[in-house]
Protein backbone atom coordinates (compact mmCIF):
# COMPACT_ATOMS: atom_id res chain seq x y z
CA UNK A 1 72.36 107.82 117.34
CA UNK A 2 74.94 108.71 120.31
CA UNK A 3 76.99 105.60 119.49
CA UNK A 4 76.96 105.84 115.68
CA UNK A 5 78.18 109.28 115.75
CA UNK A 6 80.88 108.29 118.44
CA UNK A 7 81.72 105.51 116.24
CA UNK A 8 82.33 107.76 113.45
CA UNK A 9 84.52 109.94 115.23
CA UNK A 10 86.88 106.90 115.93
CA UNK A 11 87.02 106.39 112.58
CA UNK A 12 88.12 109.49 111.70
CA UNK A 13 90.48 109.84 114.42
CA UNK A 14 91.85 106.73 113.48
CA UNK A 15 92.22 108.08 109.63
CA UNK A 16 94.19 110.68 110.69
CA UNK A 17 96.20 108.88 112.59
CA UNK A 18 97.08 106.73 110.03
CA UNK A 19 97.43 109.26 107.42
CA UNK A 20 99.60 111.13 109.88
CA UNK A 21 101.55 107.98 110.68
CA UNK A 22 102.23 107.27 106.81
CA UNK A 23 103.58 111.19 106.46
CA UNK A 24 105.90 110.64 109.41
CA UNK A 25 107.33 107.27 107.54
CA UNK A 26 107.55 108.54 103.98
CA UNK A 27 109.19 112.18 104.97
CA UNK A 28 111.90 109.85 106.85
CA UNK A 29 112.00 107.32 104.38
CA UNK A 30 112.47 110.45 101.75
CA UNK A 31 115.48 111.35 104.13
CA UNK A 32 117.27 108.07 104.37
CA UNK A 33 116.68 107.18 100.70
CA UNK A 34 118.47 110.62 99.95
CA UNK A 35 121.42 109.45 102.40
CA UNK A 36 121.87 106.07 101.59
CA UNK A 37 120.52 105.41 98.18
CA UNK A 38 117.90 102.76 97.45
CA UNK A 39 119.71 99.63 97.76
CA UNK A 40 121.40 100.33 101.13
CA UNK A 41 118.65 101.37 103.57
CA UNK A 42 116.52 99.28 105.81
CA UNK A 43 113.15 99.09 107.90
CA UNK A 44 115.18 99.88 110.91
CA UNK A 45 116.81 103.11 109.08
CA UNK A 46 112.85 104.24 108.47
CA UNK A 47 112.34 103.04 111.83
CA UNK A 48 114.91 105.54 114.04
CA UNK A 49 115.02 108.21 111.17
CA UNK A 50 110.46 108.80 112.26
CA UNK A 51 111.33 107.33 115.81
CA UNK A 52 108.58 104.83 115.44
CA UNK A 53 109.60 101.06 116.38
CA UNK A 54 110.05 98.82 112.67
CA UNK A 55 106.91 96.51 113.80
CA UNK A 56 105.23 100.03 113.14
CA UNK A 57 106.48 100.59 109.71
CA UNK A 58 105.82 97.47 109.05
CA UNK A 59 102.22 97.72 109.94
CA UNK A 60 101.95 100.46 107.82
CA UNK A 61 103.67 99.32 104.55
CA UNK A 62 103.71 95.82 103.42
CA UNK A 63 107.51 95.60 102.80
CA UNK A 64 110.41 97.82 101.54
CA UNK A 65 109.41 97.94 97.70
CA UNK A 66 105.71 99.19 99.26
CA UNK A 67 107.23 101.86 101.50
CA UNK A 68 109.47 103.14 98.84
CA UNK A 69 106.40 102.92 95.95
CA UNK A 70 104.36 104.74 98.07
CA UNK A 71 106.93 107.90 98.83
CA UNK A 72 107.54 108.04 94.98
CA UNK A 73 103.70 108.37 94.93
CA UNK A 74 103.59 110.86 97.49
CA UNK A 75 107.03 113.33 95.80
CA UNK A 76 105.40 112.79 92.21
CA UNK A 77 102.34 113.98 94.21
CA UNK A 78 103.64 116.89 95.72
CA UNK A 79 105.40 118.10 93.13
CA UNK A 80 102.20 118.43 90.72
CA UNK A 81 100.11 120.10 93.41
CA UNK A 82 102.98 122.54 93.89
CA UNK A 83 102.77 123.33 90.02
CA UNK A 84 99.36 123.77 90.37
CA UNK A 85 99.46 126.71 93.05
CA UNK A 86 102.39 127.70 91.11
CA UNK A 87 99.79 128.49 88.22
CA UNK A 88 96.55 128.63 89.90
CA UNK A 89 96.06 132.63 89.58
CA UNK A 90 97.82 132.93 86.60
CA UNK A 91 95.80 134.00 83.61
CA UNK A 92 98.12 134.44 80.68
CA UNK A 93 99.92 131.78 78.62
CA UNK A 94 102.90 133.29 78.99
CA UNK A 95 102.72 133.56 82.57
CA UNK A 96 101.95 129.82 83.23
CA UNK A 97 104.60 128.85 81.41
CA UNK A 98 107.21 130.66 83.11
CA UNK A 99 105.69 129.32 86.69
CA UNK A 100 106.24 126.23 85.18
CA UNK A 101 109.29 126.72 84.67
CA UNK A 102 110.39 127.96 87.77
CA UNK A 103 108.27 125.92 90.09
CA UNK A 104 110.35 123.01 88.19
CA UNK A 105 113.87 124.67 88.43
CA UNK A 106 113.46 125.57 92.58
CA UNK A 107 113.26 121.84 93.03
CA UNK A 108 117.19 122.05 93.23
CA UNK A 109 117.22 124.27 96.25
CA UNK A 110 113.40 123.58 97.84
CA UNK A 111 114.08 120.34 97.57
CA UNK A 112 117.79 119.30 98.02
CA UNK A 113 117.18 115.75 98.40
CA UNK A 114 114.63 115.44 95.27
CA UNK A 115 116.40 114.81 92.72
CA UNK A 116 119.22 112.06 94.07
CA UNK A 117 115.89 110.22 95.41
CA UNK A 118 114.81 110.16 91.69
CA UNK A 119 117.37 108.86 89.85
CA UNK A 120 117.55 106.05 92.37
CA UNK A 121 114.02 105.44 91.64
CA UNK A 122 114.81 105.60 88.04
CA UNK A 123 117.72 102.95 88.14
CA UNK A 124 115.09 100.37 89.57
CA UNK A 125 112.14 100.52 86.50
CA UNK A 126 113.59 97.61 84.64
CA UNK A 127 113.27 95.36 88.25
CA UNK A 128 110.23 97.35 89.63
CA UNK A 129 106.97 97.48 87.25
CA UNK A 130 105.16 99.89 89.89
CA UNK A 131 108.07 102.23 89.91
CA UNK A 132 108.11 102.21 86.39
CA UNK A 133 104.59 103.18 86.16
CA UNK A 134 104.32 105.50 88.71
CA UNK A 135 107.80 107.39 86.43
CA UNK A 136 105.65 107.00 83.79
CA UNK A 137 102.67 108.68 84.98
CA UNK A 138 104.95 111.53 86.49
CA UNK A 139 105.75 112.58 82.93
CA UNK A 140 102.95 112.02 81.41
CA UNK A 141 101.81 114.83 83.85
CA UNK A 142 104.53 117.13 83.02
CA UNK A 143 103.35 117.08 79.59
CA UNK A 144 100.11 117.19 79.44
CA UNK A 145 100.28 120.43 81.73
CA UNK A 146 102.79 122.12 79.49
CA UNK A 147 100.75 121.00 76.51
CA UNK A 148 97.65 122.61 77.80
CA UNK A 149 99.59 126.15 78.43
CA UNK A 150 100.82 125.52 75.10
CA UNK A 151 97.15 124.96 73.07
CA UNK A 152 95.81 127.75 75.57
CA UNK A 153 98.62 130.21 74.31
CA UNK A 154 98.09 128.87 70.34
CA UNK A 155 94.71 129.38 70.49
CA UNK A 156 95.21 132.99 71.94
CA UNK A 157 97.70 133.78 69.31
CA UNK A 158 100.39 133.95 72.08
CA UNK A 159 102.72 131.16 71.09
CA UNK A 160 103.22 129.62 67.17
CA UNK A 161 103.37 125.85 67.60
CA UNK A 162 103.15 123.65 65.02
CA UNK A 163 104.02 120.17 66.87
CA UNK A 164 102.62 120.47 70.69
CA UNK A 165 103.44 116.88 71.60
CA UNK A 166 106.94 117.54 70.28
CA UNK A 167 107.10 120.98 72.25
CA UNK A 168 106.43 119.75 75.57
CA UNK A 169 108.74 116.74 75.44
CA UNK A 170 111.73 119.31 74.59
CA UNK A 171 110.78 121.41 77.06
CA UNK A 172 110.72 119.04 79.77
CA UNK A 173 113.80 117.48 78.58
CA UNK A 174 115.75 121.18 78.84
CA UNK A 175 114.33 121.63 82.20
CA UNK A 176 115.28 118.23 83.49
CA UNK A 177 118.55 117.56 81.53
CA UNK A 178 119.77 121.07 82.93
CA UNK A 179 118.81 119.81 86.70
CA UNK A 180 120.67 116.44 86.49
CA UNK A 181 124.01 118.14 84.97
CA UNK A 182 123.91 120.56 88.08
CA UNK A 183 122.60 117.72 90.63
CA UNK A 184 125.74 115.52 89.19
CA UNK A 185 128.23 118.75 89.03
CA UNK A 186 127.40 122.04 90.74
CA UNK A 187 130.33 123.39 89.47
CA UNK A 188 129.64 122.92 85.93
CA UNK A 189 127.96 126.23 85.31
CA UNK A 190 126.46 129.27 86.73
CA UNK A 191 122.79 127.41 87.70
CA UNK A 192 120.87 130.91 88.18
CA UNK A 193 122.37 132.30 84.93
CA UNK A 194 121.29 129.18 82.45
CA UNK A 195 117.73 128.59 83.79
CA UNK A 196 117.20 132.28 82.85
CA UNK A 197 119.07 131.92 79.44
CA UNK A 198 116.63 128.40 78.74
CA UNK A 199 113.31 130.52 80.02
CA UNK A 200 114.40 132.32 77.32
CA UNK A 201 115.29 130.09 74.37
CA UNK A 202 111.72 128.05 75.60
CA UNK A 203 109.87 131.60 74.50
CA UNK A 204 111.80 132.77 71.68
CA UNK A 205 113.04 129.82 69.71
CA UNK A 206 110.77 126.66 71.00
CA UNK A 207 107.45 128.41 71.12
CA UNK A 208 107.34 131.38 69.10
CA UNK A 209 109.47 129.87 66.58
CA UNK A 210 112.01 132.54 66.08
């Protein structure tokens, strides 16, 4: 009994240790990708950036395309879980879509490095098929959440919908087409001022109709 439960404990210490291990390479790999883009890093970058040695990293992660499939995993799952305690107490409609909304927009200044990781990622899902899914899946999320808020609020009387499918992809597409324009060009506009001004055509015009 003694050496069963002992032998369980080494398991789990060697679980975290791994899972602890794996956060200490993607966080740096997150960091390097950010710097250097996703064609010019390498192992060694990962390597110094965690200080782990790269016989380490790679005992960890198969190869490059693994390491870097598995920190897309990790920032798409992040990012949901974040929206989720965004909206967790939240019992109106209306308020869940806002959090939404501005859990998505504070990516630019929670998470500086976010969005240049991303469109690397997004330049390699005609060479990568896991990438691609793993994009796929991302906004598949992003819509089905905002969908949900939007039925919820229909349903309530909140919001007049007539196309919810069509209303989530426009949201998401003002949300994100607004963050690349300012990720490309901070200069271009006022960022505080126009995520306030599409809050509010997302209410008034996109799902109330007016």
């Amino acid at each position: 009994m003694q050496e069963s439960v002992a032998e369980e404990m080494n398991e789990r210490n060697k679980n975290d240790l791994l899972n602890l291990r794996r956060s200490q390479l993607t966080a740096a790999a997150y960091k390097v990708v950010a710097q250097k883009g996703y064609n010019d890093f390498t192992i060694k970058d990962i390597a110094e950036e965690a200080g782990l040695s790269t016989g380490l990293v790679h005992y960890y992660f198969k190869n490059k395309e693994d390491l870097l499939f598995k920190l897309l995993k990790e920032m798409n799952a992040n990012l949901r879980d974040n929206l989720k305690k965004a909206m967790g107490e939240l019992a109106e409609p209306r308020d869940k879509l806002m959090a939404f909304c501005d859990e998505a927009f504070a990516l630019v200044d929670r998470e500086k490095a976010y969005f240049y990781v991303l469109i690397d990622f997004w330049a390699q899902i005609n060479h990568d098929a896991r990438i691609r899914q793993a994009n796929v899946k991302l906004f598949q999320s992003y819509r089905a959440e905002i969908a949900a808020i939007i039925q919820e609020g229909a349903a309530k009387g909140v919001f007049t919908v007539e196309d919810v499918n069509l209303t989530s992809v426009i949201i998401i597409a003002l949300i994100q087409g607004t963050i690349i324009q300012y990720a490309i060009d901070r200069e271009a506009f006022n960022y505080s001022e126009i995520k306030e001004k599409i809050k509010e055509q997302i209410l008034s015009r996109i799902v109330n109709g007016k």
